[in-house]
N, C-alpha and C. Protein backbone atom coordinates (compact mmCIF):
# COMPACT_ATOMS: atom_id res chain seq x y z
N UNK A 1 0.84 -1.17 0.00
CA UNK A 1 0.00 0.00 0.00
C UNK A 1 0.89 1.24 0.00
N UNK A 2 0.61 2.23 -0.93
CA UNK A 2 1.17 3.38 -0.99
C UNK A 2 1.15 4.71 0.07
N UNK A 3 1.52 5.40 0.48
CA UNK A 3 1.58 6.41 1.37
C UNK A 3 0.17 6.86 0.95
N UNK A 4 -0.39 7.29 -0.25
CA UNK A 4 -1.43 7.82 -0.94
C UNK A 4 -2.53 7.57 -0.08
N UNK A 5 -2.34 5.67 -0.38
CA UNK A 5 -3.48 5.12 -0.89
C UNK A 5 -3.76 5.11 1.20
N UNK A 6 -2.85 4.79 1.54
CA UNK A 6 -3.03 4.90 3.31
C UNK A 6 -3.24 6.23 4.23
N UNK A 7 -3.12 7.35 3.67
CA UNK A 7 -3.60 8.54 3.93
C UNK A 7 -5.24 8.89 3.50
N UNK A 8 -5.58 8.07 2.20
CA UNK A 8 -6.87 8.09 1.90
C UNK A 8 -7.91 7.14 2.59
N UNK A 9 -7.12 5.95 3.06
CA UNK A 9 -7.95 5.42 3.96
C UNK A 9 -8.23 5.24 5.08
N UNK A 10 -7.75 6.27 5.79
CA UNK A 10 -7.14 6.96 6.83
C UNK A 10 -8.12 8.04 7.03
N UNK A 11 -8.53 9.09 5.95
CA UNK A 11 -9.36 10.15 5.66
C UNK A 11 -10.59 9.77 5.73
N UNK A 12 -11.02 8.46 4.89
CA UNK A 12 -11.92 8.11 5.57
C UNK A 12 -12.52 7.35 6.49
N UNK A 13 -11.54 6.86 7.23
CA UNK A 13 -11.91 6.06 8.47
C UNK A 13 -12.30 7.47 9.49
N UNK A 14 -11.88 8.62 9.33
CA UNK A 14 -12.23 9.32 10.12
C UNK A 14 -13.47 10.08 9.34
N UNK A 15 -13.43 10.09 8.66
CA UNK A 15 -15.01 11.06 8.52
C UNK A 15 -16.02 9.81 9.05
N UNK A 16 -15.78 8.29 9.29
CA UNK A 16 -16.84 7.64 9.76
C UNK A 16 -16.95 7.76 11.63
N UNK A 17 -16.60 8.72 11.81
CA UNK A 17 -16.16 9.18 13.19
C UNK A 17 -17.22 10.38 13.33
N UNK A 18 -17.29 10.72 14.76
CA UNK A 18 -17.86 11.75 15.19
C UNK A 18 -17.23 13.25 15.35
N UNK A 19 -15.53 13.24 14.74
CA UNK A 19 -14.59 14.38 14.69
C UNK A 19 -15.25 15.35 13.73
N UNK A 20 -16.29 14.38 12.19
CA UNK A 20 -16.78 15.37 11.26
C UNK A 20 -18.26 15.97 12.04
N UNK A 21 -18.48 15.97 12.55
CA UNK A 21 -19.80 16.53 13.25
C UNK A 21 -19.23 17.76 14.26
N UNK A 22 -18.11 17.17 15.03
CA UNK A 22 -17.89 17.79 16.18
C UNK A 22 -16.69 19.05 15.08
N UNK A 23 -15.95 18.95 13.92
CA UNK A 23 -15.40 20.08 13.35
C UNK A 23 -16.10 20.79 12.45
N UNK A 24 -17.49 20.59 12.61
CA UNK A 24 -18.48 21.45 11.89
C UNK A 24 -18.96 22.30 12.88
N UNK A 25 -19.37 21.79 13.87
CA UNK A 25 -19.85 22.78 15.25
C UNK A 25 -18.65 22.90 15.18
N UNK A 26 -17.65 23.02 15.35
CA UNK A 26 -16.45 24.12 16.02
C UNK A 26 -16.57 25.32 14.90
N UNK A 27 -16.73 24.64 13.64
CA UNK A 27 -16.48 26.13 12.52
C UNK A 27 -17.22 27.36 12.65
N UNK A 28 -18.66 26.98 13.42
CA UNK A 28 -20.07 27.84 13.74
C UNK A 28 -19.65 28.29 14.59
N UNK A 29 -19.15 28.42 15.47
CA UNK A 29 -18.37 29.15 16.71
C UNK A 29 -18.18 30.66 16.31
N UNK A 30 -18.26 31.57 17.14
CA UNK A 30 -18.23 33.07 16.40
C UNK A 30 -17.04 33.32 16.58
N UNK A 31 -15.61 33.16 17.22
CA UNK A 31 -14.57 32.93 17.12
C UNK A 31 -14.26 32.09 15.99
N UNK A 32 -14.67 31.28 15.35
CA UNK A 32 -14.16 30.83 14.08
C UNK A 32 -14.19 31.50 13.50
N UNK A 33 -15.91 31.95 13.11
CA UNK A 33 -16.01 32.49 12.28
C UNK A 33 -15.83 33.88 12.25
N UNK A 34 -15.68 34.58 13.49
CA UNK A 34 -14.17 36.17 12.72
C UNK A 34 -12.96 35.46 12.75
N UNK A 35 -12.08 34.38 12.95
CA UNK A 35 -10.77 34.30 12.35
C UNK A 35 -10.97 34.07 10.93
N UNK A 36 -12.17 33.33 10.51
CA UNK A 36 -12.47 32.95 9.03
C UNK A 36 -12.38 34.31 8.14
N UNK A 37 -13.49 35.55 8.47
CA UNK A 37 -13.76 36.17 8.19
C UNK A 37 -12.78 37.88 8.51
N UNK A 38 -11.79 37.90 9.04
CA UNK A 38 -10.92 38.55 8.92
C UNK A 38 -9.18 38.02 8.27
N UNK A 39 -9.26 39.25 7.16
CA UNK A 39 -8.09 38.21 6.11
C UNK A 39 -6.54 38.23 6.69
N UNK A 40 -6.28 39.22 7.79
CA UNK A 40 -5.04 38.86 8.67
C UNK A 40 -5.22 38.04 9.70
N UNK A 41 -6.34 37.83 10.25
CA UNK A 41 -6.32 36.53 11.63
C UNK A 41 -5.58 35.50 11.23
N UNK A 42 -6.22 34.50 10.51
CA UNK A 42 -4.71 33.45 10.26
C UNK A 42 -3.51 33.15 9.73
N UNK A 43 -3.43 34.18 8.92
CA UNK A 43 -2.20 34.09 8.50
C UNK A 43 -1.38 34.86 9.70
N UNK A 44 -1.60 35.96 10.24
CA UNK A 44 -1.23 36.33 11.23
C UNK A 44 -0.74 35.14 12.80
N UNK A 45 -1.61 34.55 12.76
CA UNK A 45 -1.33 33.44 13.87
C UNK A 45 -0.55 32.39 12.89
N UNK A 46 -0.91 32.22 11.91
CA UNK A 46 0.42 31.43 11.52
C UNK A 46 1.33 31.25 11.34
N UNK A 47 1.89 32.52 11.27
CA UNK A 47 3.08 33.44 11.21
C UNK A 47 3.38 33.10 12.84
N UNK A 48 2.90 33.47 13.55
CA UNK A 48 3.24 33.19 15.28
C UNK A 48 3.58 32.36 15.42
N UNK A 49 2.47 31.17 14.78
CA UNK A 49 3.25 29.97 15.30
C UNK A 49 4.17 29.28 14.69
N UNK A 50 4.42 29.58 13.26
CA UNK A 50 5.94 29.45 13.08
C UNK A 50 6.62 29.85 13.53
N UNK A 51 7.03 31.17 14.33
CA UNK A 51 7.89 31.66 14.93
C UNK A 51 8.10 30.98 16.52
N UNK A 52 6.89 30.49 16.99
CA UNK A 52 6.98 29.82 18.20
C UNK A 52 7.71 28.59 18.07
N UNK A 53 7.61 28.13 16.83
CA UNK A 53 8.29 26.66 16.71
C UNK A 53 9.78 26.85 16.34
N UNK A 54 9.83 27.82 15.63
CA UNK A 54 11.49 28.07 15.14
C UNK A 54 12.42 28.50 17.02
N UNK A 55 11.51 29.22 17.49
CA UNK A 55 11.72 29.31 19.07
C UNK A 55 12.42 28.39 19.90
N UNK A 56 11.04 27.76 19.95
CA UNK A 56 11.19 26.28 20.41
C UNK A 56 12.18 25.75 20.50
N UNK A 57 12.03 25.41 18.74
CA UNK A 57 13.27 24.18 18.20
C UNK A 57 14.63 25.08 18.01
N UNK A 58 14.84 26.05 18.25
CA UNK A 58 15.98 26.55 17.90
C UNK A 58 16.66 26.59 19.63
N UNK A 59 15.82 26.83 20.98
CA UNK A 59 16.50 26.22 21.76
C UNK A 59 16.51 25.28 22.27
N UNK A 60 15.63 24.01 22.14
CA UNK A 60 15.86 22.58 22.37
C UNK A 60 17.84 22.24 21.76
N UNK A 61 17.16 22.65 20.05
CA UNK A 61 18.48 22.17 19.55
C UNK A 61 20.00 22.70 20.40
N UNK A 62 20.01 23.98 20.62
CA UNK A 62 21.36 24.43 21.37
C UNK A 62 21.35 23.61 22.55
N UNK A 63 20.62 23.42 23.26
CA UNK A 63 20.54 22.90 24.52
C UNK A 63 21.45 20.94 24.07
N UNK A 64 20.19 20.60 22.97
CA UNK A 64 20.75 18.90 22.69
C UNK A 64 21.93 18.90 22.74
N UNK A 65 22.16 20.42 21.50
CA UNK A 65 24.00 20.24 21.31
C UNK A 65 24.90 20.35 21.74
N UNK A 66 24.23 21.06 23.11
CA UNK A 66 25.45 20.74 24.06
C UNK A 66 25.29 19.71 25.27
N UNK A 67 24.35 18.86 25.13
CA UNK A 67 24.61 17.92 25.52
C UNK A 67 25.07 16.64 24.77
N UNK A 68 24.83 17.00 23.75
CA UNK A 68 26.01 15.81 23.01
C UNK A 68 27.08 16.47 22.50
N UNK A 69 27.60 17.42 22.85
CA UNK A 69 28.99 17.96 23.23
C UNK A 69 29.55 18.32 21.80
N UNK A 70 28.41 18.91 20.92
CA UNK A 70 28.75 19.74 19.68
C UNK A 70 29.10 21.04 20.02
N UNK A 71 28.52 21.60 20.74
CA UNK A 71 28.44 23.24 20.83
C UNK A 71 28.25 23.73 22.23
N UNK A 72 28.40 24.63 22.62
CA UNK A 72 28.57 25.04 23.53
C UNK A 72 29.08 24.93 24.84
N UNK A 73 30.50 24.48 23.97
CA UNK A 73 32.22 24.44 24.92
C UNK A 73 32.57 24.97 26.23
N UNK A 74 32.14 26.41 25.70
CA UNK A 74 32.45 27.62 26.73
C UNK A 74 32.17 27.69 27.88
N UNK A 75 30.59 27.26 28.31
CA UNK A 75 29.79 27.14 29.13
C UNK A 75 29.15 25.89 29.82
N UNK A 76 29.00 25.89 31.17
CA UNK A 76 28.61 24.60 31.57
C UNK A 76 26.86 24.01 30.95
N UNK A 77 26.68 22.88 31.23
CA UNK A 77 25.47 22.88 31.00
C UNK A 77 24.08 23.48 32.03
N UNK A 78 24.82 23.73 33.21
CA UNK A 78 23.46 24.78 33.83
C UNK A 78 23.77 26.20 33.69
N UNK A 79 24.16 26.56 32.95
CA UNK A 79 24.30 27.87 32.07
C UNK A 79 23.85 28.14 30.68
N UNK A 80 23.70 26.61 30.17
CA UNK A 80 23.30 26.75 29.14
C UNK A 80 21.49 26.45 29.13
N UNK A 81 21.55 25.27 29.73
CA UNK A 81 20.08 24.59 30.40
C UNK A 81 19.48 26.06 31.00
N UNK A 82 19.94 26.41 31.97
CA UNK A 82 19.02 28.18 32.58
C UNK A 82 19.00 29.03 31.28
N UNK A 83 19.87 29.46 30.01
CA UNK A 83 19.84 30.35 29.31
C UNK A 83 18.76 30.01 28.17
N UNK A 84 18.40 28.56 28.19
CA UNK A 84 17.26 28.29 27.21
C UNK A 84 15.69 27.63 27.56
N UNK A 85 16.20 27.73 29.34
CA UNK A 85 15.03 26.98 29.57
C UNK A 85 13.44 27.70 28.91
N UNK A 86 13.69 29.63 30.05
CA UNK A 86 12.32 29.84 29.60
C UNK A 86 12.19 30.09 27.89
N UNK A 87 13.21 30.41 27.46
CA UNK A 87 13.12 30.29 25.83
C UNK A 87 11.92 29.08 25.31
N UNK A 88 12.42 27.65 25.79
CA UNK A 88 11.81 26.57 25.54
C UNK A 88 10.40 26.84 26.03
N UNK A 89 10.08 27.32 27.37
CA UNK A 89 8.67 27.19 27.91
C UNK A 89 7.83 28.10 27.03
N UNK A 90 8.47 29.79 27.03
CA UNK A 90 7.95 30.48 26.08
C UNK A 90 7.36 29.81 24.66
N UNK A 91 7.67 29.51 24.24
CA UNK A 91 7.81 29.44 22.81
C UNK A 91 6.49 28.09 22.85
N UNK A 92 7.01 27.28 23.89
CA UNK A 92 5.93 26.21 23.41
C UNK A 92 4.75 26.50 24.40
N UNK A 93 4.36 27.68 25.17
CA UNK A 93 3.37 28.31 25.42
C UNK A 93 2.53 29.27 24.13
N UNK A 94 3.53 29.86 23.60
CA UNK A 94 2.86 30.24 22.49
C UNK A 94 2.77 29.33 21.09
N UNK A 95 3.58 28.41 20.95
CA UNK A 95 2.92 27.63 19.99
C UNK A 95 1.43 26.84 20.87
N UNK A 96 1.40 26.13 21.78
CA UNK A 96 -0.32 25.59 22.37
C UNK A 96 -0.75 26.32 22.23
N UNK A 97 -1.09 27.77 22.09
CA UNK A 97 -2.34 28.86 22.18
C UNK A 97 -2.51 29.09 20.58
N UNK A 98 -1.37 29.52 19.99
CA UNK A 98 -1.83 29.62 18.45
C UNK A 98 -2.09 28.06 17.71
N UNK A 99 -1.85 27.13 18.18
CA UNK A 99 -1.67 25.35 17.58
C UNK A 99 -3.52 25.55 17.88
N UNK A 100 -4.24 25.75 19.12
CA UNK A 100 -5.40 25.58 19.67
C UNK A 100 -6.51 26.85 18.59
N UNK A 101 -5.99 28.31 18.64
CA UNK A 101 -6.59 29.06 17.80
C UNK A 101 -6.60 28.93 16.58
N UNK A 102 -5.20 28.14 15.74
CA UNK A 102 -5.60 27.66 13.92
C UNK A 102 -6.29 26.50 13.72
N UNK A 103 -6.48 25.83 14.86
CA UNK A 103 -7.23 24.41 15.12
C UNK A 103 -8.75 24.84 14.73
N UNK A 104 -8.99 26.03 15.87
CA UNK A 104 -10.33 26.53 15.67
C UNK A 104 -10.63 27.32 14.40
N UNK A 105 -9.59 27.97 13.72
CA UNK A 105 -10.01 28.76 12.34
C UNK A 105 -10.50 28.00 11.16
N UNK A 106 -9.98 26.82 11.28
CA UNK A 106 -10.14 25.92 9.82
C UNK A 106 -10.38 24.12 10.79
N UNK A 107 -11.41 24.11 11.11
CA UNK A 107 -11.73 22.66 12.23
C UNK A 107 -11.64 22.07 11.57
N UNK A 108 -12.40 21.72 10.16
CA UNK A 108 -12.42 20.82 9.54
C UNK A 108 -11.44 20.22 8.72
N UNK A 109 -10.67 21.05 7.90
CA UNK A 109 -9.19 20.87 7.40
C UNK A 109 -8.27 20.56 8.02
N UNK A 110 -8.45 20.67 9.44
CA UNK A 110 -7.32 20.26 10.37
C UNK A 110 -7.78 18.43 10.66
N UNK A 111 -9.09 18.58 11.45
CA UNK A 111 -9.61 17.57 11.93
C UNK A 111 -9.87 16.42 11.43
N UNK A 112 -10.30 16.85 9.91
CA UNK A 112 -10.68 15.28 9.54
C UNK A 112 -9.19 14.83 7.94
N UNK A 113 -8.22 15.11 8.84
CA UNK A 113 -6.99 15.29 7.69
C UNK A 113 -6.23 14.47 8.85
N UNK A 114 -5.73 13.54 7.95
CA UNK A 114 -5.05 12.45 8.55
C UNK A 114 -3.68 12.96 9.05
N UNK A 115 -3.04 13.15 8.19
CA UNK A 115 -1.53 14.14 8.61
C UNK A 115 -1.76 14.71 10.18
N UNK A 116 -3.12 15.47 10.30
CA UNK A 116 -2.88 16.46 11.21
C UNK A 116 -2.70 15.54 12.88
N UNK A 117 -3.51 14.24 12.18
CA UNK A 117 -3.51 13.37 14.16
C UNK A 117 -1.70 12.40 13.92
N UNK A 118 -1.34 12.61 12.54
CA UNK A 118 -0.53 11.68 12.74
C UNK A 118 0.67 12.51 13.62
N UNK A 119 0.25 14.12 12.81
CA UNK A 119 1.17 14.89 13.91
C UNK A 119 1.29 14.80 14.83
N UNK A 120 -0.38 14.93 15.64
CA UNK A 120 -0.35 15.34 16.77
C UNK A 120 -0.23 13.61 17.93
N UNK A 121 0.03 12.69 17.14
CA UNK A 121 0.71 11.46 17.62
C UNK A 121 2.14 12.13 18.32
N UNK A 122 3.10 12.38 16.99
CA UNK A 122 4.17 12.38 17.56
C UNK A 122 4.42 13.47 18.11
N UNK A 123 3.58 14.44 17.65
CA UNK A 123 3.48 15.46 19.15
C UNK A 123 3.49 14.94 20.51
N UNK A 124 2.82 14.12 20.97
CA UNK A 124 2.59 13.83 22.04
C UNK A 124 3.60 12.94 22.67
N UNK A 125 4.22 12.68 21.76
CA UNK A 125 5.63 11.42 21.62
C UNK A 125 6.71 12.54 22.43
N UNK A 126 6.85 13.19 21.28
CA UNK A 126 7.81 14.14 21.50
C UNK A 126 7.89 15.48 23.02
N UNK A 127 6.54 15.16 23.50
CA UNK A 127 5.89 15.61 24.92
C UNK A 127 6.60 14.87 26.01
N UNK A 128 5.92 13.68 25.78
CA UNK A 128 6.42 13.25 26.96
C UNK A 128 8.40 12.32 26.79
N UNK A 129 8.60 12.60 25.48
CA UNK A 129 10.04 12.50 25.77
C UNK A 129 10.85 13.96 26.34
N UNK A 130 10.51 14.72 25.43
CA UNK A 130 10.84 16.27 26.08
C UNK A 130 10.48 16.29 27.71
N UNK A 131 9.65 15.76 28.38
CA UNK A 131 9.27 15.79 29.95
C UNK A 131 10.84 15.16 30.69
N UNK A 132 10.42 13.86 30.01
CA UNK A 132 12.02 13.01 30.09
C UNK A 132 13.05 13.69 30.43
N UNK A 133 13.16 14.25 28.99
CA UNK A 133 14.82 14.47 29.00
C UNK A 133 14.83 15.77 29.72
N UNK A 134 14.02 16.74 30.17
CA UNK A 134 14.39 17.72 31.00
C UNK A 134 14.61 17.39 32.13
N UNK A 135 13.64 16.12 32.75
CA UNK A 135 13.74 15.74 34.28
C UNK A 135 15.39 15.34 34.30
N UNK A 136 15.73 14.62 33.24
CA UNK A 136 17.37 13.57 33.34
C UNK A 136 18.48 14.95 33.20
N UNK A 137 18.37 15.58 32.38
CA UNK A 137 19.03 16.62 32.42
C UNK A 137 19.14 17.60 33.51
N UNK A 138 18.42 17.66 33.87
CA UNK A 138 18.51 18.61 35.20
C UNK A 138 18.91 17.77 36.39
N UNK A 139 18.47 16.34 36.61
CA UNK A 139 19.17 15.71 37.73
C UNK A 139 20.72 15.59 37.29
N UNK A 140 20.92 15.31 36.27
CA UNK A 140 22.14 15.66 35.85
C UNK A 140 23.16 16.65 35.98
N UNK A 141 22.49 17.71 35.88
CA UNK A 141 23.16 18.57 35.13
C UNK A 141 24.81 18.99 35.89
N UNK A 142 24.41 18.94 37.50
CA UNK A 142 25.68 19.55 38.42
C UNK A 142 26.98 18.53 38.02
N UNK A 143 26.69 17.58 37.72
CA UNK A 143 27.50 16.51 37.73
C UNK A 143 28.28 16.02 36.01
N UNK A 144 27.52 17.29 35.10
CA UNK A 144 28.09 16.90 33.47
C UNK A 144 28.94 17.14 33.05
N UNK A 145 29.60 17.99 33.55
CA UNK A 145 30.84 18.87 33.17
C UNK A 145 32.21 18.16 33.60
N UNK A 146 31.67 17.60 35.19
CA UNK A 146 32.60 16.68 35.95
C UNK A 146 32.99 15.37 35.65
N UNK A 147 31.87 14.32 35.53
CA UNK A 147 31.55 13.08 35.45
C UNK A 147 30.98 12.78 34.40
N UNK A 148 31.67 12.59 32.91
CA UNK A 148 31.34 12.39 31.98
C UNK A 148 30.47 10.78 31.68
N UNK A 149 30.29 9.84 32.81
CA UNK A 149 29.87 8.41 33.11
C UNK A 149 28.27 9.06 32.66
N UNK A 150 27.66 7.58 32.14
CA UNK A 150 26.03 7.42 32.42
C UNK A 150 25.63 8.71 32.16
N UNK A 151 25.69 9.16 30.48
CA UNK A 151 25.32 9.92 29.92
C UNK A 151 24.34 9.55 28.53
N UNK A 152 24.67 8.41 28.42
CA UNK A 152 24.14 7.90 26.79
C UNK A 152 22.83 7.93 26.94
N UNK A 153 22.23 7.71 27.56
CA UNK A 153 20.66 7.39 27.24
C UNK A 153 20.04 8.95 27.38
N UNK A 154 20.46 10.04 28.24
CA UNK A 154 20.50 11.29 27.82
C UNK A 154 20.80 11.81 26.58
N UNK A 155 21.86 11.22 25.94
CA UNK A 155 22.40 11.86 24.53
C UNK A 155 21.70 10.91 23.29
N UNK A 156 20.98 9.70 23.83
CA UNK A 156 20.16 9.19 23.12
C UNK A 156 19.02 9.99 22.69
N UNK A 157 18.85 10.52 24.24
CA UNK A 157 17.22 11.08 23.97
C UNK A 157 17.16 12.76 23.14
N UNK A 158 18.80 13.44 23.51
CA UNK A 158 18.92 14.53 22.77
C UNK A 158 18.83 14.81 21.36
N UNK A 159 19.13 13.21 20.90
CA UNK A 159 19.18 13.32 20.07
C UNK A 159 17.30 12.80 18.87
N UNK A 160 16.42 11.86 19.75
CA UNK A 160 15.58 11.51 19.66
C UNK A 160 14.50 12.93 19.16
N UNK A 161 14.78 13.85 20.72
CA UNK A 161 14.19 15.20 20.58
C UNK A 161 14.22 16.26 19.01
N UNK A 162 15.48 15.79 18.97
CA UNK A 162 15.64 16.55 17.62
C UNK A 162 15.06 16.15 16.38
N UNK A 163 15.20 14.48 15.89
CA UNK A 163 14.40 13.81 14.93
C UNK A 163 12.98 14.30 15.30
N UNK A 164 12.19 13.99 16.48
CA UNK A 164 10.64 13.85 16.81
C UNK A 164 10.76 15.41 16.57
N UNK A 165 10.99 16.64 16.71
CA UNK A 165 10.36 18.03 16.89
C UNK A 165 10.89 18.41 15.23
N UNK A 166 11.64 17.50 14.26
CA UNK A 166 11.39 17.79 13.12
C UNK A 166 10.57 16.80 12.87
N UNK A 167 10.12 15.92 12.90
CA UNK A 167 8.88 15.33 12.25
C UNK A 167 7.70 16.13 12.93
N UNK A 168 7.39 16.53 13.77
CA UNK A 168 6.43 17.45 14.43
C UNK A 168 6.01 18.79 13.24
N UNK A 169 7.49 19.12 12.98
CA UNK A 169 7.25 20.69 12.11
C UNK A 169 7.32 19.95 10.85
N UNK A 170 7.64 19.15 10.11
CA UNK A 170 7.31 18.48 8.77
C UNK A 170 6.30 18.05 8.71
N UNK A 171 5.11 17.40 9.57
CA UNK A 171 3.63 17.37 9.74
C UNK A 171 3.01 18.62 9.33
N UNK A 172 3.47 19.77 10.56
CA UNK A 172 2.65 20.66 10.15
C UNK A 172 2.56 21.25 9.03
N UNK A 173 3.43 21.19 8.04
CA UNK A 173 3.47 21.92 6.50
C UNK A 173 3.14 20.73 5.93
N UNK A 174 2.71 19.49 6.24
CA UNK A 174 2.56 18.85 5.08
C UNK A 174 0.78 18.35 5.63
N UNK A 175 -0.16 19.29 6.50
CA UNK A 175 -1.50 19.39 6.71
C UNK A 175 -1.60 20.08 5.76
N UNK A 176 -1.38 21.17 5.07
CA UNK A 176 -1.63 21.78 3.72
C UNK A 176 -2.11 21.00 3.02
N UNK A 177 -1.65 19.79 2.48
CA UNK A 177 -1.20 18.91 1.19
C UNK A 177 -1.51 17.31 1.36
N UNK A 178 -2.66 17.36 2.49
CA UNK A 178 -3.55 16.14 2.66
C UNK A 178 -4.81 16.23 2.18
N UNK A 179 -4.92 14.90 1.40
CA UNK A 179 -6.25 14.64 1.39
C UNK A 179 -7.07 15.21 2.89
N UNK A 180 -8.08 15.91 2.49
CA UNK A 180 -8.92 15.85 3.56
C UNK A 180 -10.58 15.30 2.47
């Protein structure tokens, strides 16, 4: 079976679902319908939340890379871990609020589009590994600079983070370009 042909049957295993009922009442919503009906609301939030994700992923990644000991030489890792934490929280506070408001602008294009749950699969993947690797990293952290021992499954997961939060943002541009 082709990617095609499994995205199409996929599309419609969910319209035999109650998601197409329940992303029709969301579209009637009067908040939908002024993001619908004003021509900067979504592109405007989409614009945000690309920028929340470039955020995001731009300090996860510094952070991974210096825990797998590409970049950021200079500095220990709780200098680097404190210099990106709220970066990280920021960013993926404002991507959930705009992810939740383009959800509501276009319900149905999101909802009954296979891409968009396969995303939000490894979204959730990539959640609770990101939970992970902050808890291990931070019990870590006093001890990384010193005790280079019983690091791998940390630098496993640094590196995990990085594959999963680009398949996360390659989902979201490729909800455009699904069958719905």
């Amino acid at each position: 079976m082709s990617i095609g042909e499994f995205l199409f049957q996929m599309t419609e295993a969910i319209r035999q679902t109650p998601i197409v009922e329940f992303s029709l009442w969301v579209s009637d919503w009067p908040f939908a319908i002024w993001l619908q009906s004003h021509f900067l609301a979504i592109p405007g939030f989409q614009t945000l939340h690309i920028l929340a994700i470039a955020v995001l992923f731009g300090s996860t990644l510094m952070l991974n890379l210096k825990v797998l000991g590409v970049s950021g030489k200079d500095q220990t890792l709780p200098q680097i871990f404190n210099r990106y934490q709220p970066w990280i929280k920021g960013g993926a506070l404002v991507l959930i609020t705009t992810g939740i408001i383009l959800l509501i602008s276009e319900p149905v294009r999101n909802m009954v589009n296979p891409i968009f749950w396969i995303k939000m699969g490894v979204l959730a993947v990539t959640i609770v590994v990101s939970l992970w690797f902050q808890a291990a990293v931070r019990g870590r952290m006093e001890q990384w600079d010193v005790s280079p021992g019983g690091q791998g499954s940390i630098k496993l997961g640094a590196v995990a983070l990085i594959v999963l939060w680009m398949l996360v943002m390659v989902g979201g541009r490729w909800i455009a370009y699904a069958p719905v």
